[in-house]
Protein backbone atom coordinates (compact mmCIF):
# COMPACT_ATOMS: atom_id res chain seq x y z
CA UNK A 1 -4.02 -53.52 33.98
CA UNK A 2 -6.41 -52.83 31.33
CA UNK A 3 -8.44 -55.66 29.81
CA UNK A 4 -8.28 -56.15 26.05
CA UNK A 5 -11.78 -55.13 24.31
CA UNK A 6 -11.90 -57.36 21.80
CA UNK A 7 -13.25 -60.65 23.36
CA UNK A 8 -12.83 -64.29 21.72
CA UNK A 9 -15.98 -64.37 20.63
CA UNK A 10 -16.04 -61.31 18.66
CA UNK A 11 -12.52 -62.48 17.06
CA UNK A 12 -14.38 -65.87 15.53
CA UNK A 13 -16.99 -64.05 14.68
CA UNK A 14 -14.88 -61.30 12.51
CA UNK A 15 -12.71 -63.80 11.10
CA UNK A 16 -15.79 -65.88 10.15
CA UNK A 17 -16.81 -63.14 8.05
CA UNK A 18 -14.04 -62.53 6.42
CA UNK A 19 -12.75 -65.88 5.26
CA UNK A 20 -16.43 -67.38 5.15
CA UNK A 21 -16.64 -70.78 5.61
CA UNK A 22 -13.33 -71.94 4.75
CA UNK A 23 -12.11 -70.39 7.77
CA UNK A 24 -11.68 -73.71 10.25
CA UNK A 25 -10.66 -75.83 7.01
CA UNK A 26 -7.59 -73.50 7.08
CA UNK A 27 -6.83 -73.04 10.55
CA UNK A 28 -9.53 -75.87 12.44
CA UNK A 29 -7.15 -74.92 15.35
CA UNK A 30 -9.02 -71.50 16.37
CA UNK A 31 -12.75 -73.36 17.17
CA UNK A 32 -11.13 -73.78 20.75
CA UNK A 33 -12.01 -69.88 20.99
CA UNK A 34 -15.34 -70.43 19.21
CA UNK A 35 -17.59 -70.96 22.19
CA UNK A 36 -16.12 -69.23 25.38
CA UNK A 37 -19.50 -68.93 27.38
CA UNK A 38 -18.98 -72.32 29.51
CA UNK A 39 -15.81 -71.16 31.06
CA UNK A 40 -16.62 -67.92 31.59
CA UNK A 41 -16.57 -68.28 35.51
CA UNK A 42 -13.59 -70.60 35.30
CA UNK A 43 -9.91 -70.22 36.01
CA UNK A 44 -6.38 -71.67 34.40
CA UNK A 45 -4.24 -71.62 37.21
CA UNK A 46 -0.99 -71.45 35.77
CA UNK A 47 3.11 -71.91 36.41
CA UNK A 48 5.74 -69.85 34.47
CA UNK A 49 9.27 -71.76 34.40
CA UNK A 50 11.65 -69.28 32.73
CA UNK A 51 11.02 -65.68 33.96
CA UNK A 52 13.00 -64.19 31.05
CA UNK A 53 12.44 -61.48 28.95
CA UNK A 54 9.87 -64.10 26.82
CA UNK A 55 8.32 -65.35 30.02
CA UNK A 56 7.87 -61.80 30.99
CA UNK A 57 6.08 -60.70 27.87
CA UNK A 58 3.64 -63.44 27.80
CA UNK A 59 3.13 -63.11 31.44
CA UNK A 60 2.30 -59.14 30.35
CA UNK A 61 -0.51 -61.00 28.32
CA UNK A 62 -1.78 -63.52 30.65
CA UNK A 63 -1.89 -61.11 33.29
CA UNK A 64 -4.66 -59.26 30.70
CA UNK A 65 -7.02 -62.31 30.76
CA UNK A 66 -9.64 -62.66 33.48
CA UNK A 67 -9.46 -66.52 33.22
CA UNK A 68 -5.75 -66.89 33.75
CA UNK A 69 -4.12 -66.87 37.16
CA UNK A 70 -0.76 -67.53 37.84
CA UNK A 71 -0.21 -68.62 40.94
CA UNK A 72 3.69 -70.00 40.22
CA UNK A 73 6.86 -68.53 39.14
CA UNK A 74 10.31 -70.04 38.51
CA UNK A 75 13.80 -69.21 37.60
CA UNK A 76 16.94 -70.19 38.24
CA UNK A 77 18.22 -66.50 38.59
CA UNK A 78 17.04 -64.23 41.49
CA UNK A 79 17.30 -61.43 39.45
CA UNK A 80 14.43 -62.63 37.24
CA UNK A 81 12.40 -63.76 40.24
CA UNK A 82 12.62 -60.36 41.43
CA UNK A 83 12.07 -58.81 38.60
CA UNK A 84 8.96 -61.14 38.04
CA UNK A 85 8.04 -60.97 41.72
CA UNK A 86 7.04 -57.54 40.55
CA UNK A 87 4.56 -58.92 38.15
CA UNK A 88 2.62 -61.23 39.65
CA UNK A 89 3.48 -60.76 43.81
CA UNK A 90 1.18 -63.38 45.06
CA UNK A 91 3.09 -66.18 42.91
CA UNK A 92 4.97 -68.50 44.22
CA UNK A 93 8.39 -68.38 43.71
CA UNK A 94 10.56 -71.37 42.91
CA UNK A 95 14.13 -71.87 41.68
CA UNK A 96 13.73 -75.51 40.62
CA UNK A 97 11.06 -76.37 37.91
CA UNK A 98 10.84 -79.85 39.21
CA UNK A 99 9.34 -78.03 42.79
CA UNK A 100 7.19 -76.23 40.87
CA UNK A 101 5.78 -78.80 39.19
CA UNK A 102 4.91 -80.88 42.46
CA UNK A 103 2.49 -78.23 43.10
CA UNK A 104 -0.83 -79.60 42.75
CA UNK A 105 -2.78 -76.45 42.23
CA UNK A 106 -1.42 -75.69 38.91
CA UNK A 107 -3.46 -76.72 35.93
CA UNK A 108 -0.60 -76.08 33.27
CA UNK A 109 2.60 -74.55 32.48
CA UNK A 110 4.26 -71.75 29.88
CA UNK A 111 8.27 -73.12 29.51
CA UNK A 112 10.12 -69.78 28.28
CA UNK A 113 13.13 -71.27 28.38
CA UNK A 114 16.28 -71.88 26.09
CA UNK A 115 15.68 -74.24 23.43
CA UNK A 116 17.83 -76.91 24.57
CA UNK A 117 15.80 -77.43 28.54
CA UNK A 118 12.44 -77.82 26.56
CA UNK A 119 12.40 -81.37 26.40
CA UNK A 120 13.17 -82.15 29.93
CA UNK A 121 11.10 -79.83 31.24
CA UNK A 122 8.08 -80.50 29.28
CA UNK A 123 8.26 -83.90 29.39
CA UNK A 124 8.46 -83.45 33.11
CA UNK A 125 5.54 -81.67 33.13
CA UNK A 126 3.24 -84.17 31.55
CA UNK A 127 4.32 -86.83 34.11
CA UNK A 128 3.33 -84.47 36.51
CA UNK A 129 -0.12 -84.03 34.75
CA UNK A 130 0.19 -80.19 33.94
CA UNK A 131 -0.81 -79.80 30.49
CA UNK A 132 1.85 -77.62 28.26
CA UNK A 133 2.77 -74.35 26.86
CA UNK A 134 6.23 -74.06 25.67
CA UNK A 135 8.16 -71.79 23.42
CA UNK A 136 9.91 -72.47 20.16
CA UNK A 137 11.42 -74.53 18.82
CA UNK A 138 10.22 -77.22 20.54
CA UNK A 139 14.03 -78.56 20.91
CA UNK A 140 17.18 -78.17 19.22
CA UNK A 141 17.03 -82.25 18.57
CA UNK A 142 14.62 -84.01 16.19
CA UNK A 143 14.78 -87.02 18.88
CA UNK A 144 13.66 -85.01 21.72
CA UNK A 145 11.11 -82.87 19.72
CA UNK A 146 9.83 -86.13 18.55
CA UNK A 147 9.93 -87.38 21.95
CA UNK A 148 7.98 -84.29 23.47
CA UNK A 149 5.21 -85.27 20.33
CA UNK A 150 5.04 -88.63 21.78
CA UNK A 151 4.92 -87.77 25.14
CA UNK A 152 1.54 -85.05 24.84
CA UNK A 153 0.31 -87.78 22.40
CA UNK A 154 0.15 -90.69 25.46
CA UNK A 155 -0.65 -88.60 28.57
CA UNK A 156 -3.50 -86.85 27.34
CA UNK A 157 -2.98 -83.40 28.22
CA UNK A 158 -2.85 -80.45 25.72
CA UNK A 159 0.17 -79.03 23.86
CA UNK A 160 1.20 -75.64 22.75
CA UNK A 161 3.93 -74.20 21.27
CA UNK A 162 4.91 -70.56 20.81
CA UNK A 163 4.31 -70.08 17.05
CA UNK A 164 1.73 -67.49 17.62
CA UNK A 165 1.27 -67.24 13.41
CA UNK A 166 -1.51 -70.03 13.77
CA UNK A 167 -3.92 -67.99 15.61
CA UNK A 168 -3.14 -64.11 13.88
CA UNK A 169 -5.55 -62.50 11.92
CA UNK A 170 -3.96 -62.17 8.78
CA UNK A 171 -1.87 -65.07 8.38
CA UNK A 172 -5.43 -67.03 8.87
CA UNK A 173 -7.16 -64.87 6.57
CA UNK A 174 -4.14 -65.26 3.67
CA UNK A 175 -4.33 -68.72 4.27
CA UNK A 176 -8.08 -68.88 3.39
CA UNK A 177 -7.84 -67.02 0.51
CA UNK A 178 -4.72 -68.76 -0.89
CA UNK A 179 -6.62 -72.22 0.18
CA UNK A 180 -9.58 -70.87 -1.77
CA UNK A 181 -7.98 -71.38 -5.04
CA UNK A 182 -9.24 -67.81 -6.70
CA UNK A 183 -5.30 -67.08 -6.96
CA UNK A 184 -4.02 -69.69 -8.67
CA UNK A 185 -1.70 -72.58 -7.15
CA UNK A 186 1.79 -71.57 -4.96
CA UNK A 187 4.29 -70.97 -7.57
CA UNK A 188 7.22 -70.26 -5.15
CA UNK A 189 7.70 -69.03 -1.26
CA UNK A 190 10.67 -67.12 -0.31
CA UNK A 191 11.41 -66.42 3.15
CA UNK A 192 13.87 -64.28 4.83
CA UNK A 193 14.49 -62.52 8.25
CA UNK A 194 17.24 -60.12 8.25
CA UNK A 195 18.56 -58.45 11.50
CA UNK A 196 21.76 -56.28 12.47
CA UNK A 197 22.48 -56.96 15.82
CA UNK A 198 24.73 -59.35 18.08
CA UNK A 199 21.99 -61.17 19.65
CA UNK A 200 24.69 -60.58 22.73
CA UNK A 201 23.02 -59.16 26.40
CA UNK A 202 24.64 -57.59 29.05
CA UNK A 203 26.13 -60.14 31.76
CA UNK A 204 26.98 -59.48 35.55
CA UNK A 205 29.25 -61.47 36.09
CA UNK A 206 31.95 -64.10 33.50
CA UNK A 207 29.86 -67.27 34.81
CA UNK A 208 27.01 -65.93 33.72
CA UNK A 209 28.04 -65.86 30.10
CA UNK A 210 26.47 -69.13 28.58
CA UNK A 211 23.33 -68.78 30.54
CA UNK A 212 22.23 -65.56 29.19
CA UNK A 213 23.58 -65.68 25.95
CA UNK A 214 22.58 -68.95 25.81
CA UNK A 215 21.21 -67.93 21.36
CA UNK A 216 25.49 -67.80 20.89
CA UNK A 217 26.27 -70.89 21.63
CA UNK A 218 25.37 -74.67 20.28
CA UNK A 219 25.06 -76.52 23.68
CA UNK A 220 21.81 -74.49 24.02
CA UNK A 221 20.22 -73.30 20.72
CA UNK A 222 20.21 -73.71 16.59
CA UNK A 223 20.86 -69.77 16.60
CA UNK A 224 19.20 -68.30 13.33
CA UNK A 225 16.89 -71.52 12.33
CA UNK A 226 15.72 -72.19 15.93
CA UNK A 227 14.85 -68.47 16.84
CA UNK A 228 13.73 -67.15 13.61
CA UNK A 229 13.38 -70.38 10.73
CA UNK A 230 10.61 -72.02 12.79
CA UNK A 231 8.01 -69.27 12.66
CA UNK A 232 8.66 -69.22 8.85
CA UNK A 233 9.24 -72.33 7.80
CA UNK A 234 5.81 -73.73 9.36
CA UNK A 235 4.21 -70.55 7.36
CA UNK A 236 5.18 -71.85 4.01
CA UNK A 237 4.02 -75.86 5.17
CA UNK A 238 0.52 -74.41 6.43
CA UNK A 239 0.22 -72.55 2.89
CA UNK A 240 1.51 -75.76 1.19
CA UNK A 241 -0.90 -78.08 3.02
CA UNK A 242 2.45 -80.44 2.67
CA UNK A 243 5.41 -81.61 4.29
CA UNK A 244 8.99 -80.42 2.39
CA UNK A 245 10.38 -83.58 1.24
CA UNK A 246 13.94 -82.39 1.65
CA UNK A 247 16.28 -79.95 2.27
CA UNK A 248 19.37 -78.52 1.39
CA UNK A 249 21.32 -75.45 2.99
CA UNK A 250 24.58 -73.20 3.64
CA UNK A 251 25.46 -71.55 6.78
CA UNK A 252 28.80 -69.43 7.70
CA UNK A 253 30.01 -67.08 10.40
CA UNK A 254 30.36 -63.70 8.48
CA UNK A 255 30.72 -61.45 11.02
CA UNK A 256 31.65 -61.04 14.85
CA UNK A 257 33.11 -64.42 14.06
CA UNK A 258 34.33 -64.90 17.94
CA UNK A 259 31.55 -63.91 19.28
CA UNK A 260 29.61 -66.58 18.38
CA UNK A 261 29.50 -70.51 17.77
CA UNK A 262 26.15 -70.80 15.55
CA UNK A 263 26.02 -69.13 11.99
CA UNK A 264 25.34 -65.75 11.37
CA UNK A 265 24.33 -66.29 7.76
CA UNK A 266 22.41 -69.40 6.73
CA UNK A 267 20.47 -70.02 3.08
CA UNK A 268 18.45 -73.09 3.18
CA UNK A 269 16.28 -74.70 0.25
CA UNK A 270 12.88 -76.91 0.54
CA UNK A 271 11.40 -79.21 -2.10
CA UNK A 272 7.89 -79.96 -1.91
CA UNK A 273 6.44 -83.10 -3.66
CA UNK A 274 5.00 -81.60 -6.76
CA UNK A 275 8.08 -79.51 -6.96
CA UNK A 276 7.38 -76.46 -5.62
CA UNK A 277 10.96 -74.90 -3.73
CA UNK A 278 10.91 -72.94 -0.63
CA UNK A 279 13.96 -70.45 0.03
CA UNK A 280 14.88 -69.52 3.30
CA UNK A 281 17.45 -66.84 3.98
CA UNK A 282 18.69 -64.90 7.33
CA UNK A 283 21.39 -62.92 8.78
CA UNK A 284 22.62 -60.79 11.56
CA UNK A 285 24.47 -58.24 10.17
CA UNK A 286 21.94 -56.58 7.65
CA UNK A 287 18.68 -55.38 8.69
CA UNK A 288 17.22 -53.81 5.64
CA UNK A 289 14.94 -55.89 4.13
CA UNK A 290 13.38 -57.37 7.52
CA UNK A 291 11.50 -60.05 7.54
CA UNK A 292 9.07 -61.46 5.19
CA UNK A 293 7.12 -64.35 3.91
CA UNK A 294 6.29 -64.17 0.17
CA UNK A 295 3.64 -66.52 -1.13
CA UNK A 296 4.09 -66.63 -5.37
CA UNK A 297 0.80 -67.74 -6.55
CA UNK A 298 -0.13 -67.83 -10.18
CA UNK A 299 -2.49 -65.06 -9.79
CA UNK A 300 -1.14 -62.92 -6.55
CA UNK A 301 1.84 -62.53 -4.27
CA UNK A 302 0.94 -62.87 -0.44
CA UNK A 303 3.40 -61.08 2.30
CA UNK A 304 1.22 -62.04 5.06
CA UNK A 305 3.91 -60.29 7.69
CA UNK A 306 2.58 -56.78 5.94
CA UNK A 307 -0.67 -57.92 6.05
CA UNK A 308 -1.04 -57.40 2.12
CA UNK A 309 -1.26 -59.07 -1.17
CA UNK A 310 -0.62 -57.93 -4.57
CA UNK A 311 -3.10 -59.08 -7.76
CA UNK A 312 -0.72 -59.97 -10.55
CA UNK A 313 -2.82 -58.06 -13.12
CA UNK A 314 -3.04 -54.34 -12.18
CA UNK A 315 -6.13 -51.80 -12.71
CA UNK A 316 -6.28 -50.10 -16.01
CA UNK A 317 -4.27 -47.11 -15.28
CA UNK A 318 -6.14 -43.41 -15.18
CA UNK A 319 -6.93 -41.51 -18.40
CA UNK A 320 -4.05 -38.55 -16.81
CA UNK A 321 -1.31 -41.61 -16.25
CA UNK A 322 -1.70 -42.94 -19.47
CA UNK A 323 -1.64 -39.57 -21.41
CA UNK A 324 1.53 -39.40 -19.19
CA UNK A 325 2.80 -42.49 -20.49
CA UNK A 326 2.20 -41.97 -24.05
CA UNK A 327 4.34 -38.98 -23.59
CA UNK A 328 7.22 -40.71 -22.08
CA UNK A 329 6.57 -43.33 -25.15
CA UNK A 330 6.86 -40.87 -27.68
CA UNK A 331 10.00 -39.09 -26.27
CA UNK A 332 11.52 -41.94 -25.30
CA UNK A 333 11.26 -43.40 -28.88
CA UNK A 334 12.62 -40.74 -30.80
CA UNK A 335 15.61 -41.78 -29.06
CA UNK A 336 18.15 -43.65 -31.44
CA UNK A 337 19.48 -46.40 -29.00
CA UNK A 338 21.62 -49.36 -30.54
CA UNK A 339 21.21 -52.89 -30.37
CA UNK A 340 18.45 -54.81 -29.65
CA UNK A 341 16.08 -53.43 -27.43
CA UNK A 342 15.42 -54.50 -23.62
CA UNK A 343 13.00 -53.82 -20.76
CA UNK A 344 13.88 -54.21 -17.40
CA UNK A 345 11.29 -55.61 -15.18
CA UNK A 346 11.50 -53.75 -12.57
CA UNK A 347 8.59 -55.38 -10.25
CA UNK A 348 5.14 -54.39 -9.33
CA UNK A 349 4.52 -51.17 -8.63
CA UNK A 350 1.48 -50.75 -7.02
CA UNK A 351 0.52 -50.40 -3.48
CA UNK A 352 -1.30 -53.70 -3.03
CA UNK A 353 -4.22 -54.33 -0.63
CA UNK A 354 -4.14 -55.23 2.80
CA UNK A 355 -5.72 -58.46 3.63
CA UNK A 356 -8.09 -57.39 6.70
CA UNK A 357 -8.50 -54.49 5.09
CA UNK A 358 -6.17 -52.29 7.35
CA UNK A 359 -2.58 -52.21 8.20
CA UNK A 360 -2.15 -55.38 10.45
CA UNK A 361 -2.05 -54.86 14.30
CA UNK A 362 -0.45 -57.25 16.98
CA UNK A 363 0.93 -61.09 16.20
CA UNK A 364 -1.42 -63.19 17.52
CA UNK A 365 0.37 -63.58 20.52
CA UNK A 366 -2.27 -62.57 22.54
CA UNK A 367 -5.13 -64.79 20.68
CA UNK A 368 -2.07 -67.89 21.50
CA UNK A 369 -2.50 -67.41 25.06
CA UNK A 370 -6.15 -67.23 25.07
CA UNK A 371 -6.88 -69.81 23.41
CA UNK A 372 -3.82 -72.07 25.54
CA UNK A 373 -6.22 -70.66 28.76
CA UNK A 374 -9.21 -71.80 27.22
CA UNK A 375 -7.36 -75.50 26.78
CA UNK A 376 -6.37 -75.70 30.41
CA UNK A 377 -9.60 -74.88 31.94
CA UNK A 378 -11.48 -77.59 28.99
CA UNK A 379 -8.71 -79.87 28.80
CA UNK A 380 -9.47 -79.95 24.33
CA UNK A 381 -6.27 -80.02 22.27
CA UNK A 382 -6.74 -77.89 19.11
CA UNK A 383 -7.32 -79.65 15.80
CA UNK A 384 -3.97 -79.79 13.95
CA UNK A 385 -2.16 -77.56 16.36
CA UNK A 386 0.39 -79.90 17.87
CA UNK A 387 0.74 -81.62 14.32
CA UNK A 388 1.68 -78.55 12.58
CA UNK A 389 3.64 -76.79 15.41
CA UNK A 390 6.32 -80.01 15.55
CA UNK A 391 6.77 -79.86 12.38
CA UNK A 392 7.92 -76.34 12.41
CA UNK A 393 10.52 -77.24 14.69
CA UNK A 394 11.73 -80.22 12.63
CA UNK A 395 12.24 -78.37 9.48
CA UNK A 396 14.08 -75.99 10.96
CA UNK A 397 16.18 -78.51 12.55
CA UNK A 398 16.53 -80.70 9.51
CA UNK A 399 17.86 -77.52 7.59
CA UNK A 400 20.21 -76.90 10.41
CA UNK A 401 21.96 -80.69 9.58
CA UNK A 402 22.17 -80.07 6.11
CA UNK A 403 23.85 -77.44 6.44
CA UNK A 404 25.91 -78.90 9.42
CA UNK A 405 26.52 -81.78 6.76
CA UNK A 406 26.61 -79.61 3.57
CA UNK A 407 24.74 -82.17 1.68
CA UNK A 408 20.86 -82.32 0.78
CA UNK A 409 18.98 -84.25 3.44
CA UNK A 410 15.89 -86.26 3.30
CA UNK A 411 13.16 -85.61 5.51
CA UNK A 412 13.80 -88.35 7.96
CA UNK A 413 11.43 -91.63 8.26
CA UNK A 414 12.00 -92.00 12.03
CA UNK A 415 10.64 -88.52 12.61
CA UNK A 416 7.47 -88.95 10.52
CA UNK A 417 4.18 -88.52 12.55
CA UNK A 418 0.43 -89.57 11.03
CA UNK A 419 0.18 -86.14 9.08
CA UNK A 420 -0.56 -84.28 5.75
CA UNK A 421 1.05 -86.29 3.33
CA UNK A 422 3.36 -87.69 5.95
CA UNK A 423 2.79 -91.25 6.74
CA UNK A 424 4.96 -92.97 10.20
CA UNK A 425 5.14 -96.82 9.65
CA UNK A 426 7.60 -96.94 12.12
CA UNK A 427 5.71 -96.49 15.35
């Protein structure tokens, strides 16, 4: 398999020059990739426990670093063993994650499993002394996500989670030059991720029905704010550089109604301290608008996803466009038109600029799992990392009561760590 060119020095070294030296102040997570050259003859020797379609597209990325080997597989369904088996022949293959994990030769672990396993399993893993990768959301419980927290926090080893927006290009790059103050401060953030699909996968057999649709159904996932909400919401706190204070929300069921047990359509609403809101909207039977984070600063709007951002003020137009437009004025005004007069705004209209300069490429998937390599093999937990990653997971979670509740909720004291403007005096 071909090995990526770009290596993780030269991505420190081309973010460095574009966000200067506010670059770690925004993101002080990426410095695990900043000096490589100790490790280079060094291995993470890793075990996969959910062999998945997730667990199969990371393992398509670790299998492109020279410092990763895994040397452990597990699933509790042949046919992903197999199909995994494929991948990586000389792994091991296990059906049980608790065998897996009594293998001493593995370093750390990637959990790609559903939402609701996450907290066994990776609480399992640190008493084993495997240091931790595991997908989003960390749980689909504030008490186990705060649990997992805990647990990283008193065994020592490191802890990643899959929100790969910490270590991509652009979103570190907006971040910088939001965090540089040149734009003004956050007015508003508006959020949305818009699909048309079921979220429904073929199944072999009836029995199978709950294990790989497992995103249907509550006894295993959050649906819409566990899958999608937690990559977003933790975009708009990083921005912030604050916690939401609370929330409030709607979901419903709006279409394919018995197909399903989560919502299908779900509108939530965070309040910062200083009283700045954060809207976040998705559904699954509309995919037109996509998905999107939009940053309102005083100055600029940032849509980090498109890798652009939009000056408020636009460039004096060209001599030809505004002979145009004083054409159009003069027509348009020899029109008689009754009442008072009104002019829609209509929104910007240019084409904005794209942040690195060039229309984005990748997610930062692939810089996740280098750095997480980089971790094993120097046992360092990223600055700010684990911090910011839970509480992705426990906004989404907390908008997934209110809306459960349909009353505005409080950003629970029990589930306060040490961070930002966050303050736990109950541990």
């Amino acid at each position: 398999m071909k090995t990526n060119t770009l290596g993780r020095r030269e991505f420190i070294k081309d973010l460095t020059l574009l966000a200067g030296t506010s670059l770690l102040a925004t993101a002080p997570w990426i410095e695990i990739l900043s000096d490589t050259g100790n490790t280079r003859n060094e291995k993470a020797r890793l075990g996969i426990i959910g062999c998945g379609s997730r667990g199969k597209y990371l393992i398509q990325h670790l299998l492109q670093n020279k410092k990763a080997e895994i040397v452990a597989i597990c699933d509790d369904l042949d046919l992903h063993l197999q199909e995994t088996g494929v991948l990586v022949p000389s792994a091991r293959a296990y059906s049980d994650y608790r065998a897996l994990l009594e293998d001493k030769t593995i370093d750390g672990v990637v959990i790609a499993t559903p939402p609701a396993h996450h907290a066994s399993m990776t609480i399992a893993s640190y008493e084993a002394g495997k240091h931790v990768f595991v997908e989003k959301a960390l749980s689909i419980h504030m008490e186990e996500a705060l649990a997992i927290y805990q647990a990283h926090k008193a065994g020592g080893k490191v802890l990643f989670v899959g929100q790969q927006r910490f270590f991509d290009p652009r979103y570190i790059q907006c971040m910088a030059m939001i965090h540089s103050g040149e734009f003004g401060s956050i007015q508003s953030i508006r959020m949305n991720w818009d699909r048309n699909t079921d979220w429904r996968r073929p199944v072999p057999e009836p029995g199978l029905e709950r294990k790989i649709n497992w995103r249907l159904y509550n006894e295993y996932s959050r649906g819409l704010m566990t899958e999608l909400a937690c990559h977003q919401l933790q975009v708009g706190m990083w921005a912030m550089k604050s916690i939401p204070c609370k929330v409030m929300g709607i979901g419903s069921r709006l279409s394919r109604k018995h197909e399903r047990e989560g919502y299908d359509n779900v509108s939530c609403l965070y309040s910062f301290e200083n009283g700045v809101k954060m809207t976040y909207e998705s559904t699954n039977s509309n995919k037109f608008y996509g998905l999107e984070e939009r940053i309102l600063c005083e100055r600029a709007t940032f849509e980090p996803e498109r890798g652009k951002y939009y000056a408020e003020e636009l460039p004096p137009a060209s001599g030809l466009m505004q002979m145009i437009s004083q054409a159009e004025n003069s027509l348009f005004d020899a029109i008689p038109l009754a009442g008072s007069s009104w002019i829609p705004e209509t929104g910007y209209a240019g084409q904005g600029k794209y942040i690195l300069g060039s229309k984005p490429d990748g997610d930062g998937t692939r810089q996740l799992l280098e750095a997480y390599v980089e971790s094993v093999i120097t046992g360092l937990q990223p600055a700010n990392f684990a911090e910011e990653a839970y509480y992705g997971t426990q906004l989404c979670l907390l908008g997934h009561r209110a809306m459960d509740e349909e009353r505005p909720l409080a950003f629970p004291e029990e589930f306060k760590i040490d961070y930002l403007n966050h303050k736990n005096v109950l541990l």
